[in-house]
C-alpha atoms as a PDB file:
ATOM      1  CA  UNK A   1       0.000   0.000   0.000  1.00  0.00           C
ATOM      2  CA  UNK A   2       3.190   2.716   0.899  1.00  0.00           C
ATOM      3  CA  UNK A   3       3.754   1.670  -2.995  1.00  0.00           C
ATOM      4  CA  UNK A   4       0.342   2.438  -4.338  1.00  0.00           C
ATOM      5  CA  UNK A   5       0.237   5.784  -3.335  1.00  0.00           C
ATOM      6  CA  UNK A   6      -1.452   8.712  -5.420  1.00  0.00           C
ATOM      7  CA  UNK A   7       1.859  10.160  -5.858  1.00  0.00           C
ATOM      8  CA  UNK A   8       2.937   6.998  -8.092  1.00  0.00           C
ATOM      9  CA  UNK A   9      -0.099   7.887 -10.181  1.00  0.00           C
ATOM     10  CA  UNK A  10       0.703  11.478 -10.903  1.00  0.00           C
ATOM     11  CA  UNK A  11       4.112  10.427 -11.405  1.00  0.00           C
ATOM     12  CA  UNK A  12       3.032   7.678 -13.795  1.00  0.00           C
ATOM     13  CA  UNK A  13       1.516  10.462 -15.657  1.00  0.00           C
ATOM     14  CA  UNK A  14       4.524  12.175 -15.873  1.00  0.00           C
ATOM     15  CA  UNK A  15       6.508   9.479 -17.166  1.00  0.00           C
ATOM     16  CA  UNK A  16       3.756   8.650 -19.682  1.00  0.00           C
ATOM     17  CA  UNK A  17       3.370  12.450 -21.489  1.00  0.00           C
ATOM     18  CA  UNK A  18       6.425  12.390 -23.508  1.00  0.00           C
ATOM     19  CA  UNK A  19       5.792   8.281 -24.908  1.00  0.00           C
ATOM     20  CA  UNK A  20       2.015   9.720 -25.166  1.00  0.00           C
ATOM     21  CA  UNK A  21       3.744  12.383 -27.337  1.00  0.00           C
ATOM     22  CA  UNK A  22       5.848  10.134 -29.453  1.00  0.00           C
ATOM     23  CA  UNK A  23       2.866   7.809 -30.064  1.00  0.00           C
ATOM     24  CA  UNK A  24       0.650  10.505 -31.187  1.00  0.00           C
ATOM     25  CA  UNK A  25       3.061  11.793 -34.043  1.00  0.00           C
ATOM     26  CA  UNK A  26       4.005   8.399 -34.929  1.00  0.00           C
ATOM     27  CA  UNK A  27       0.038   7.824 -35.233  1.00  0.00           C
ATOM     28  CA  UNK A  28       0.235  11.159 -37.696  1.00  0.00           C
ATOM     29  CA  UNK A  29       3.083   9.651 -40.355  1.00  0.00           C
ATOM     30  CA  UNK A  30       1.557   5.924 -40.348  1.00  0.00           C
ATOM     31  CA  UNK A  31      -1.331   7.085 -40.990  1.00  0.00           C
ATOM     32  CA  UNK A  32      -0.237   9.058 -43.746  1.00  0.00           C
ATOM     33  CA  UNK A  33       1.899   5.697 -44.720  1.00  0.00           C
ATOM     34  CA  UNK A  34       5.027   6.918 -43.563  1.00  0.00           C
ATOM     35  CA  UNK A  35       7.407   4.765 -40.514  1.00  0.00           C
ATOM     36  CA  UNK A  36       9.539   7.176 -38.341  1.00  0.00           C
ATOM     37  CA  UNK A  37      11.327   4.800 -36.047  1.00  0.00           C
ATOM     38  CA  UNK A  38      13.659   7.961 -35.952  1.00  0.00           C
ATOM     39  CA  UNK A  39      11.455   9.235 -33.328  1.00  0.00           C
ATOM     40  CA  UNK A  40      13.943   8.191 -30.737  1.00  0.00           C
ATOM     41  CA  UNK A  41      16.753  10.666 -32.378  1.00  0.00           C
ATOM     42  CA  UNK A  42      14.330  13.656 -32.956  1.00  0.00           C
ATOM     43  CA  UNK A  43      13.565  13.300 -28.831  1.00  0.00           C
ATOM     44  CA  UNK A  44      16.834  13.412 -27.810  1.00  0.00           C
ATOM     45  CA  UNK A  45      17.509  16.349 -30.557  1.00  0.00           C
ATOM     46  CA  UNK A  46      14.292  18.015 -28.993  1.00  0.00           C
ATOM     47  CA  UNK A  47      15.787  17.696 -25.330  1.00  0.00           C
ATOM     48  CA  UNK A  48      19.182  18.763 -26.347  1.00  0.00           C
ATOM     49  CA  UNK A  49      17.972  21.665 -28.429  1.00  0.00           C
ATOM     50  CA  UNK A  50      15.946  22.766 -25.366  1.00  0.00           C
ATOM     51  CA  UNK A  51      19.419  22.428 -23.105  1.00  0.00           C
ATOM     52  CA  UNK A  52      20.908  24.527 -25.280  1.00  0.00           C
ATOM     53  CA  UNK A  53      18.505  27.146 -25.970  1.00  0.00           C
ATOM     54  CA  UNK A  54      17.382  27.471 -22.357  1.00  0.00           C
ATOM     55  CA  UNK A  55      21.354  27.563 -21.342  1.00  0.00           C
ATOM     56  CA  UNK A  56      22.120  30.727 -23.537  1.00  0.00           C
ATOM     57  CA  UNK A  57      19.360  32.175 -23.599  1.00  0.00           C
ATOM     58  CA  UNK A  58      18.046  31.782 -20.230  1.00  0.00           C
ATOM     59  CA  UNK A  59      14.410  31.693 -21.877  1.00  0.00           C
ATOM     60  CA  UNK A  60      12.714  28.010 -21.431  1.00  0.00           C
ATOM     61  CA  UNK A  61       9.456  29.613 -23.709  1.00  0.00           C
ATOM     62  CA  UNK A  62      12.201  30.041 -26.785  1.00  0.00           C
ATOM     63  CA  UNK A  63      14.201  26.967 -26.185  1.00  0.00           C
ATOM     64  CA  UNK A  64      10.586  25.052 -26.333  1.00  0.00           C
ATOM     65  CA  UNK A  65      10.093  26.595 -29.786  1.00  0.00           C
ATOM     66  CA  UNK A  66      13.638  25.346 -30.215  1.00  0.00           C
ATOM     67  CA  UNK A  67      13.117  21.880 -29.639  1.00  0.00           C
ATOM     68  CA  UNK A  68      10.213  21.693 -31.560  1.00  0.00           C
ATOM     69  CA  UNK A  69      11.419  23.389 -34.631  1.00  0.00           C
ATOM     70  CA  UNK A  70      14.336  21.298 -34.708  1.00  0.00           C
ATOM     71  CA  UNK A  71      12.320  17.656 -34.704  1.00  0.00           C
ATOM     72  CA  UNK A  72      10.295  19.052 -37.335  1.00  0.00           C
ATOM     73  CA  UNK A  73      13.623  19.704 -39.447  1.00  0.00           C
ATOM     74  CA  UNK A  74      14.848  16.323 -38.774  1.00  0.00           C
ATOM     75  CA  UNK A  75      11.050  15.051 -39.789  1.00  0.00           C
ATOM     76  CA  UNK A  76      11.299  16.536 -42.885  1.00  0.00           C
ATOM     77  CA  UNK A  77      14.762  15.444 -43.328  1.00  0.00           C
ATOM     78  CA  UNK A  78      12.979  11.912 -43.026  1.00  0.00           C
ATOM     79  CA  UNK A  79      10.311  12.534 -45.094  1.00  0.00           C
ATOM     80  CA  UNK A  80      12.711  14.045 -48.169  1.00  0.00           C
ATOM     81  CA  UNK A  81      14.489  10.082 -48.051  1.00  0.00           C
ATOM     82  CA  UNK A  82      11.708   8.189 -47.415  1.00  0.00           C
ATOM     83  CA  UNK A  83       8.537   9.732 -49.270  1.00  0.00           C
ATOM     84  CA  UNK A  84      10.356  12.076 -52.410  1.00  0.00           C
ATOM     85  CA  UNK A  85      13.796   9.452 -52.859  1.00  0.00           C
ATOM     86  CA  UNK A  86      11.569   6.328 -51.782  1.00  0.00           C
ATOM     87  CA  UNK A  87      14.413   5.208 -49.247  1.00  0.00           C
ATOM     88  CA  UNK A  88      13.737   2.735 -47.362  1.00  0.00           C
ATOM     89  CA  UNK A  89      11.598   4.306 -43.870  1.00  0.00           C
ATOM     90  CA  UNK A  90      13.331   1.864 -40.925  1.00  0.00           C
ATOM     91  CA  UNK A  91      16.737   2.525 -42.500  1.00  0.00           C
ATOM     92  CA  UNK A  92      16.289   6.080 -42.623  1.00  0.00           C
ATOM     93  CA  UNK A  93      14.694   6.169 -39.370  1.00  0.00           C
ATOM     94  CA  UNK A  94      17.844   4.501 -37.865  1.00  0.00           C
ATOM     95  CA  UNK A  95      20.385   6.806 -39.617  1.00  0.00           C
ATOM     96  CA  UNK A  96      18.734   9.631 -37.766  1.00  0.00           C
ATOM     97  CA  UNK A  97      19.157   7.970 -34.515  1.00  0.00           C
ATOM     98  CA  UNK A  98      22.778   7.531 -34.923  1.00  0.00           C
ATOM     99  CA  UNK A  99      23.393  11.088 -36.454  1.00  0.00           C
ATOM    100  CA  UNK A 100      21.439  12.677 -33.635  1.00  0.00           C
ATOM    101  CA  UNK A 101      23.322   9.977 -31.019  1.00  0.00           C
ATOM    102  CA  UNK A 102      26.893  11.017 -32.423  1.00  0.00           C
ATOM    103  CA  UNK A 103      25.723  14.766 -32.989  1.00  0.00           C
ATOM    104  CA  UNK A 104      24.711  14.871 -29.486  1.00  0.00           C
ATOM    105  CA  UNK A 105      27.678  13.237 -27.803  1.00  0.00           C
ATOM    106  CA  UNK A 106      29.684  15.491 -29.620  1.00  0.00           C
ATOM    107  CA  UNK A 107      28.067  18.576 -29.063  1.00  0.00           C
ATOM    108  CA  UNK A 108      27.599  18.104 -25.251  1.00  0.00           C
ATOM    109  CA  UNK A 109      31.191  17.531 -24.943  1.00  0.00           C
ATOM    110  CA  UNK A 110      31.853  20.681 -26.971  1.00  0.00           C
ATOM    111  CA  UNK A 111      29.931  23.110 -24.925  1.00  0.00           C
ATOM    112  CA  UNK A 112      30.175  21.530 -21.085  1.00  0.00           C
ATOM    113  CA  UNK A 113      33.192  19.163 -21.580  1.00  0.00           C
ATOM    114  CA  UNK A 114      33.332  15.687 -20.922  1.00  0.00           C
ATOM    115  CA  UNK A 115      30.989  15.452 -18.071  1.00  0.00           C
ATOM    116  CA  UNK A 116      28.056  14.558 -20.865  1.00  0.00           C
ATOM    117  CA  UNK A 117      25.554  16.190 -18.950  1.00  0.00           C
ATOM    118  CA  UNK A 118      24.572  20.050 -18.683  1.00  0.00           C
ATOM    119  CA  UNK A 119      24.261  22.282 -15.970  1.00  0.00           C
ATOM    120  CA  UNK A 120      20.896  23.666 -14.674  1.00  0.00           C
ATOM    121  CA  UNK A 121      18.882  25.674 -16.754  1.00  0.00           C
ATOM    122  CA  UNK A 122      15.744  28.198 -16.617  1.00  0.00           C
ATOM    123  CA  UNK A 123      12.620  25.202 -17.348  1.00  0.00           C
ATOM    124  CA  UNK A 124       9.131  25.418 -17.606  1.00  0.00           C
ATOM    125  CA  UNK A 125       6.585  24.121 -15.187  1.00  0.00           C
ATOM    126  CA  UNK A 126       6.273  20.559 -16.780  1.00  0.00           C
ATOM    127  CA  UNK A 127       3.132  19.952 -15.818  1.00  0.00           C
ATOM    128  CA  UNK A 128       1.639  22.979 -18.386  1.00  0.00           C
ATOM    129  CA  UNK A 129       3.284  20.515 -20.491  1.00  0.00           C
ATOM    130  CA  UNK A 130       1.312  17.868 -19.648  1.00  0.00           C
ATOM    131  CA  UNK A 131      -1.662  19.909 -20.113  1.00  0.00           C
ATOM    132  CA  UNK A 132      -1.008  20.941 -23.460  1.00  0.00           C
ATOM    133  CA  UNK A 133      -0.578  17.228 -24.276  1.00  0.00           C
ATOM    134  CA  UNK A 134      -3.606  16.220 -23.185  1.00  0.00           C
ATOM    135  CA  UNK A 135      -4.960  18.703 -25.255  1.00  0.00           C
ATOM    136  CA  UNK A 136      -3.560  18.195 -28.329  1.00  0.00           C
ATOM    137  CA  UNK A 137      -4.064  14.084 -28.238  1.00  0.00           C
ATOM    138  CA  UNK A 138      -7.829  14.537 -27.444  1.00  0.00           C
ATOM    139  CA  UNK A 139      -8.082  17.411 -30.099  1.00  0.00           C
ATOM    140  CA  UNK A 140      -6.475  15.037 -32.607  1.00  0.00           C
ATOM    141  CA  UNK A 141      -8.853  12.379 -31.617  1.00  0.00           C
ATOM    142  CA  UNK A 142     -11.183  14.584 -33.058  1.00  0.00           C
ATOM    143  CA  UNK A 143      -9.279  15.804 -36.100  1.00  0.00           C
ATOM    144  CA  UNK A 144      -7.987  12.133 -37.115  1.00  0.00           C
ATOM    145  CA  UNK A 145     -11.616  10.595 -37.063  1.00  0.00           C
ATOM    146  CA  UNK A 146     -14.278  13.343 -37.310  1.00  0.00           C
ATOM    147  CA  UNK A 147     -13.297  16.214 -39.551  1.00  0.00           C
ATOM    148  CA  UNK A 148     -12.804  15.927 -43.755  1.00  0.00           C
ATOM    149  CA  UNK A 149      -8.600  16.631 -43.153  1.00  0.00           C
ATOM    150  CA  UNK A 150      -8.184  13.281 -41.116  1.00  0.00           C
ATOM    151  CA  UNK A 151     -10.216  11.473 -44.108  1.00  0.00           C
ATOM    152  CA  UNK A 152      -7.972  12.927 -46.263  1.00  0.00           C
ATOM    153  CA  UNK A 153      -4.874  11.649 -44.078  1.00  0.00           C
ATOM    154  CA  UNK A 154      -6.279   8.273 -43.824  1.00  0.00           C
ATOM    155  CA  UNK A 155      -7.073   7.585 -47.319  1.00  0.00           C
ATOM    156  CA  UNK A 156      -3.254   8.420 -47.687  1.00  0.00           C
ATOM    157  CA  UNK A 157      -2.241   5.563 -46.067  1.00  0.00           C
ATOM    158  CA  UNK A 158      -4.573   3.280 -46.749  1.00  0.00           C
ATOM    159  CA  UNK A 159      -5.175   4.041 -50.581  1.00  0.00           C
ATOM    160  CA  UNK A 160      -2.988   6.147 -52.044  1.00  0.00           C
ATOM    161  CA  UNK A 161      -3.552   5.714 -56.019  1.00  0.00           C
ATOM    162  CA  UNK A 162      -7.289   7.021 -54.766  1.00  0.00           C
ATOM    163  CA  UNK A 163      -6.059  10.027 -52.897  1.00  0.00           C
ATOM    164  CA  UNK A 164      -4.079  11.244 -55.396  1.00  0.00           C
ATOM    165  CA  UNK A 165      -7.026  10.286 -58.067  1.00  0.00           C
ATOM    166  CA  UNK A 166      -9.502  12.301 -55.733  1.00  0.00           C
ATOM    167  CA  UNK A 167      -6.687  15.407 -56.355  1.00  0.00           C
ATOM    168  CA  UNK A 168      -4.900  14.945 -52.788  1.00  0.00           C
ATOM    169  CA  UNK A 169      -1.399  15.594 -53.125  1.00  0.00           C
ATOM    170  CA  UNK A 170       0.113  11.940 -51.482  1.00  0.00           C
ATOM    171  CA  UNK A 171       3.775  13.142 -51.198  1.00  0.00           C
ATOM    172  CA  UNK A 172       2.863  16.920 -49.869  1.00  0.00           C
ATOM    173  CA  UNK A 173       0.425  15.092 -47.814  1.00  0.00           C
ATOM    174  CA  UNK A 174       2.989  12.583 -46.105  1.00  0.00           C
ATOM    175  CA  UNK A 175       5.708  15.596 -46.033  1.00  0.00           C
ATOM    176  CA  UNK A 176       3.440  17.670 -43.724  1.00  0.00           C
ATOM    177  CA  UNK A 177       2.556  14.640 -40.940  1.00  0.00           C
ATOM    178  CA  UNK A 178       6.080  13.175 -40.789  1.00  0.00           C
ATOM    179  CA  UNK A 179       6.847  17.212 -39.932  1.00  0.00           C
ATOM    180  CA  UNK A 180       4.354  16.844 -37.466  1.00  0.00           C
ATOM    181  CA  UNK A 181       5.738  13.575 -35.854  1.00  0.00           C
ATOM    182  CA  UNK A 182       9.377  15.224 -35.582  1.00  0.00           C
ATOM    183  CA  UNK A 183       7.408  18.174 -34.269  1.00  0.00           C
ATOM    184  CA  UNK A 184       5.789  16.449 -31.361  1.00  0.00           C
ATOM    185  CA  UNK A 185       8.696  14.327 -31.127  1.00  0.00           C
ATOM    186  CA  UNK A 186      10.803  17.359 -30.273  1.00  0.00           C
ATOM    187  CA  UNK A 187       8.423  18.444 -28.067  1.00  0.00           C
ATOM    188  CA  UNK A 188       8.389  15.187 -25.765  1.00  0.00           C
ATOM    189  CA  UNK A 189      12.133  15.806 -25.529  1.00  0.00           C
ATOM    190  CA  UNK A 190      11.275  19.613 -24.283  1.00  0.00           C
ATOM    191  CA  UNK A 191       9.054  17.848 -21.646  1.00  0.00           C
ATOM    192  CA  UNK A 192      11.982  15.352 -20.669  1.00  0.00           C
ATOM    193  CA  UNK A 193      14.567  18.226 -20.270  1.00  0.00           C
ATOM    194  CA  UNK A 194      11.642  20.285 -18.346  1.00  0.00           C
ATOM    195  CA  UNK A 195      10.756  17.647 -16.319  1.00  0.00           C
ATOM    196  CA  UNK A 196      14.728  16.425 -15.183  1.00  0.00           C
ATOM    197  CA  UNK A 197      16.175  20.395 -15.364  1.00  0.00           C
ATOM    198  CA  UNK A 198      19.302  18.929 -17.184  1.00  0.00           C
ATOM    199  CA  UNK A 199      20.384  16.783 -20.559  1.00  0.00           C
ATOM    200  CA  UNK A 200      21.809  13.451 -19.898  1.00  0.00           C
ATOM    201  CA  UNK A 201      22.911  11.209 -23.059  1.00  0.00           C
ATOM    202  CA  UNK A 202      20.620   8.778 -22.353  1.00  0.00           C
ATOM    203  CA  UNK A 203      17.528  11.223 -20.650  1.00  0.00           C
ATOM    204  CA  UNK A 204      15.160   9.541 -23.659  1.00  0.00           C
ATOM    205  CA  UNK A 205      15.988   5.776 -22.582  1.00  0.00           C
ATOM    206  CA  UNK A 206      14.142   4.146 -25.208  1.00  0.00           C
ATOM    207  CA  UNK A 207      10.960   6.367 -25.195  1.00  0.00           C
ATOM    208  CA  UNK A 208      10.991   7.046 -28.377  1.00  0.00           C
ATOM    209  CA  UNK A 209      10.277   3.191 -28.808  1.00  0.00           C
ATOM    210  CA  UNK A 210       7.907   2.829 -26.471  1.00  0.00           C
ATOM    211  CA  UNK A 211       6.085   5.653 -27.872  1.00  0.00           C
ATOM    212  CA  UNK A 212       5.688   3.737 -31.337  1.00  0.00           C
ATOM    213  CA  UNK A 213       4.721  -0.048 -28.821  1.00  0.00           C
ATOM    214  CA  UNK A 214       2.024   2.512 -27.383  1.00  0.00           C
ATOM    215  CA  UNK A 215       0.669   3.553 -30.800  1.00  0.00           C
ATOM    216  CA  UNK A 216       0.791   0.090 -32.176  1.00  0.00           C
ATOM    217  CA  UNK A 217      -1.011  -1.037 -28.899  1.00  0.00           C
ATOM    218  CA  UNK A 218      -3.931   1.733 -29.215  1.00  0.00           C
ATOM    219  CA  UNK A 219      -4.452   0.523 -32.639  1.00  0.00           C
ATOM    220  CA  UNK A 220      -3.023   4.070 -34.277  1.00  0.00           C
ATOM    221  CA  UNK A 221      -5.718   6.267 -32.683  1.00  0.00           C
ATOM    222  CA  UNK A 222      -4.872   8.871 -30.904  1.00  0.00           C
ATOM    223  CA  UNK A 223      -6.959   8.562 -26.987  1.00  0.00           C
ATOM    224  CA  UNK A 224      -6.312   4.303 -26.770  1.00  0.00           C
ATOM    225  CA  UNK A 225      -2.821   5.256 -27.400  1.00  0.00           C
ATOM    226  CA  UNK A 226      -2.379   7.696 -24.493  1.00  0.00           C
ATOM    227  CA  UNK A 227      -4.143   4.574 -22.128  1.00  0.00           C
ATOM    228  CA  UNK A 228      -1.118   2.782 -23.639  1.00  0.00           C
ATOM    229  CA  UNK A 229       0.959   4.955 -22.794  1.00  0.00           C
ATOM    230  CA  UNK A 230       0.057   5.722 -19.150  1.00  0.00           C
ATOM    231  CA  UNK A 231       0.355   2.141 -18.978  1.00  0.00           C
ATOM    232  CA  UNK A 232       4.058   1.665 -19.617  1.00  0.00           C
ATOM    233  CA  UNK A 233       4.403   5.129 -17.469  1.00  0.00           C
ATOM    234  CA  UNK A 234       2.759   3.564 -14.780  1.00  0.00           C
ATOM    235  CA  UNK A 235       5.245   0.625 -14.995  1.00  0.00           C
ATOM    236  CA  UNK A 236       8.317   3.102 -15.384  1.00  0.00           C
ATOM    237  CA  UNK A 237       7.129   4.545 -11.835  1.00  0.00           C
ATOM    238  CA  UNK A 238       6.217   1.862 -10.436  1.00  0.00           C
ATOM    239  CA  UNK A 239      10.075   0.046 -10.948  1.00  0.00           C
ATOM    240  CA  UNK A 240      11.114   3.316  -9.659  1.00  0.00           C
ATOM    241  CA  UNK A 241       9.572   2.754  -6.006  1.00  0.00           C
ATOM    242  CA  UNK A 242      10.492  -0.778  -6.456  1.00  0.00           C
ATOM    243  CA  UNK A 243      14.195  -0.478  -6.451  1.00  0.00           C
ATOM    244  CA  UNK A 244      13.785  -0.338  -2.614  1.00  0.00           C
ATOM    245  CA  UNK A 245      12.886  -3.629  -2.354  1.00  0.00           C
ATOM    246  CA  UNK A 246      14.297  -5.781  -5.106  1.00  0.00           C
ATOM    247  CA  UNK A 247      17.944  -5.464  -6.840  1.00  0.00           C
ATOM    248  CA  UNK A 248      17.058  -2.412  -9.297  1.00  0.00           C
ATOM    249  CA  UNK A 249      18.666  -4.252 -12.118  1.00  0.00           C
ATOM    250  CA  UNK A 250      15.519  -6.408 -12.153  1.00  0.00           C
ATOM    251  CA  UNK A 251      12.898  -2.983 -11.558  1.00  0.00           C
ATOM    252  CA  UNK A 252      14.509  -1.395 -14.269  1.00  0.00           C
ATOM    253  CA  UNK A 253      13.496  -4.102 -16.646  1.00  0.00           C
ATOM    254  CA  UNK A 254       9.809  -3.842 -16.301  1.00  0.00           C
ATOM    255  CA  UNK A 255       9.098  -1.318 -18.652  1.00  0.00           C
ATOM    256  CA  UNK A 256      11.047  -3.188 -21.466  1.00  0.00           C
ATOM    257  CA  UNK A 257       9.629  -6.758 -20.267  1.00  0.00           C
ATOM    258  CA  UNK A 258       6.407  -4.768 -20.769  1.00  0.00           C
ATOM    259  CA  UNK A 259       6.948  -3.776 -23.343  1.00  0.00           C
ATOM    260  CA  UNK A 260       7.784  -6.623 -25.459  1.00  0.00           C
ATOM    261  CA  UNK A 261       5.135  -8.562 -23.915  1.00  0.00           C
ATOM    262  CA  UNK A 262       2.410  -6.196 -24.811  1.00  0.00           C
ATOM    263  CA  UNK A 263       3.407  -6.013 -28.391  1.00  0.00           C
ATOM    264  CA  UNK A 264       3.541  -9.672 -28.985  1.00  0.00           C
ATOM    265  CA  UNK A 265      -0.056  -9.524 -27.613  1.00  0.00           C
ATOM    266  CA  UNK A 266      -1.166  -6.496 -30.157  1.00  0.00           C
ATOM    267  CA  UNK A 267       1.044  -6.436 -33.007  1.00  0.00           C
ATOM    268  CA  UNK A 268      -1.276  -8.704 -34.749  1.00  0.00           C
ATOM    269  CA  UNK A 269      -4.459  -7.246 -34.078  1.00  0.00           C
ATOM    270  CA  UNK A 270      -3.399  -3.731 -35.445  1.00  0.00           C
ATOM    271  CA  UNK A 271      -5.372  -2.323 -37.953  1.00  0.00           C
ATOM    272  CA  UNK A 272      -2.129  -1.400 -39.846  1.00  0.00           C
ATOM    273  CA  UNK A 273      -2.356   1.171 -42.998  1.00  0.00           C
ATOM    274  CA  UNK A 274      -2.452  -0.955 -46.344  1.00  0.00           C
ATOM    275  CA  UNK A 275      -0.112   1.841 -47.703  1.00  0.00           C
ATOM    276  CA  UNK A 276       2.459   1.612 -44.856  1.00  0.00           C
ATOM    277  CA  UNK A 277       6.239   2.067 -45.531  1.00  0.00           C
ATOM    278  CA  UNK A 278       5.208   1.757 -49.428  1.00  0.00           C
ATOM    279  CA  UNK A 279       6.354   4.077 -51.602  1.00  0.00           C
ATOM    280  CA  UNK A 280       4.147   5.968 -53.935  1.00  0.00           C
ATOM    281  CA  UNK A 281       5.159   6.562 -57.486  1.00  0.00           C
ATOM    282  CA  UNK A 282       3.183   9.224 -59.160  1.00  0.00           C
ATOM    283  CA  UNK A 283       1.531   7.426 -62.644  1.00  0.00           C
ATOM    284  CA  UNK A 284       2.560   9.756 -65.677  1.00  0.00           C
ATOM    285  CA  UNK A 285      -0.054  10.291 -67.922  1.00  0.00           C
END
């Protein structure tokens, strides 16, 4: 019962906003037919944008703007490979993740030596944050399923020889939502760098990953995916009080163990976009 407290609820809220984050944008680009599993790099560029920003500047409201700005850059640096030069969407999703991993390593070291972790900077209360994400999931609850835009973004990924027969524009289309995910992505590593004060190399701790498991599990809609989500940050918490009683090396594998076990349950039962990962080529004519 000292475990089950309502502080390891709000906390498991906490944990959950930034996967909650990463699982809505990911919902965005599969939708629209495009895999990001480079959401893991654009949060880490988010929270390290926002270290950096917030350091000089001393303004947390301009490094957020920051961190967001720059996972939409690195979104649209996915989208340009995957949707206009038809690269393949996991291997450019990985290739982000190790440019941001080395870019980030490097830079830290650069600008606050070889300690790999910054010094304290002006943040924002994290838990207007959490707030907006609420927010902007249940508002694009709405907008995926109940307005003519999110038909439009659907029949993207699920038929995109119709779309673009219906005069949708498929690649403009997928360009602007894999934006989006970097976007939000870079805005669940503002929360992380918010929520610890500091960057730390490894502040995203597989997040980013998670974020996509919590998608897949809410069957890519937007309000199941945020249950998902709370879910695994319930877990996270929860192996946090539970390093007082067990060896944490175990605690700390929960949300992993979780993890995994969850998505063997749901990966199959997805309603996955037909179009997903498959590049469109524009019929001449």
């Amino acid at each position: 019962m000292e475990i089950l407290s309502l502080n390891l609820f709000i906390s498991a809220l906490r944990l959950a906003t930034p996967i909650a984050l990463v699982a809505l944008g990911e919902t965005y680009s599969e939708r629209a037919g495009v895999i990001n599993v480079g959401v893991e790099g654009m949060t880490l560029a988010g929270a390290l944008t926002t270290a950096i920003v917030a350091y000089f500047s001393g303004s947390p409201v301009v490094a957020l703007i920051a961190a967001i700005a720059v996972g939409a850059a690195l979104g649209a640096l996915h989208a340009i490979w995957s949707v206009y030069l038809k690269a393949d969407h996991v291997v450019s999703g990985a290739a982000i993740n190790l440019l941001v991993m080395g870019f980030a390593l490097f830079l830290t070291r650069v600008i606050w030596g070889w300690r790999g972790t910054s010094p304290s900077a002006p943040t924002m209360d994290a838990w207007i944050l959490v707030g907006a994400a609420l927010v902007l999931i249940a508002l694009s609850q709405i907008y995926i399923f109940r307005t003519p835009w999110g038909l439009r973004l659907r029949v993207v990924g699920e038929h995109p020889r119709a779309a673009d027969t219906a005069g949708i524009n498929v690649y403009r289309t997928r360009l602007a939502y894999t934006v989006l995910n970097g976007a939000l992505c870079g805005l669940a590593g503002a929360f992380l760098f918010n929520n610890l004060g500091r960057f730390t190399d490894g502040m995203v701790g597989g997040r980013g990953f998670i974020g996509i498991a919590a998608m897949v599990v809410g069957n890519y809609r937007p309000l199941p995916a945020l249950l998902a989500a709370y879910l695994f940050g319930f877990v996270d918490a929860l192996q946090m009080r539970l390093q007082e009683y067990i060896p944490s090396q175990f605690s700390l594998m929960l949300p992993y163990i979780l993890t995994v076990i969850v998505l063997a349950g749901f990966l199959g039962k997805a309603q996955v976009p037909k179009a997903l990962g498959k590049p469109y080529v524009k019929e001449q004519g």
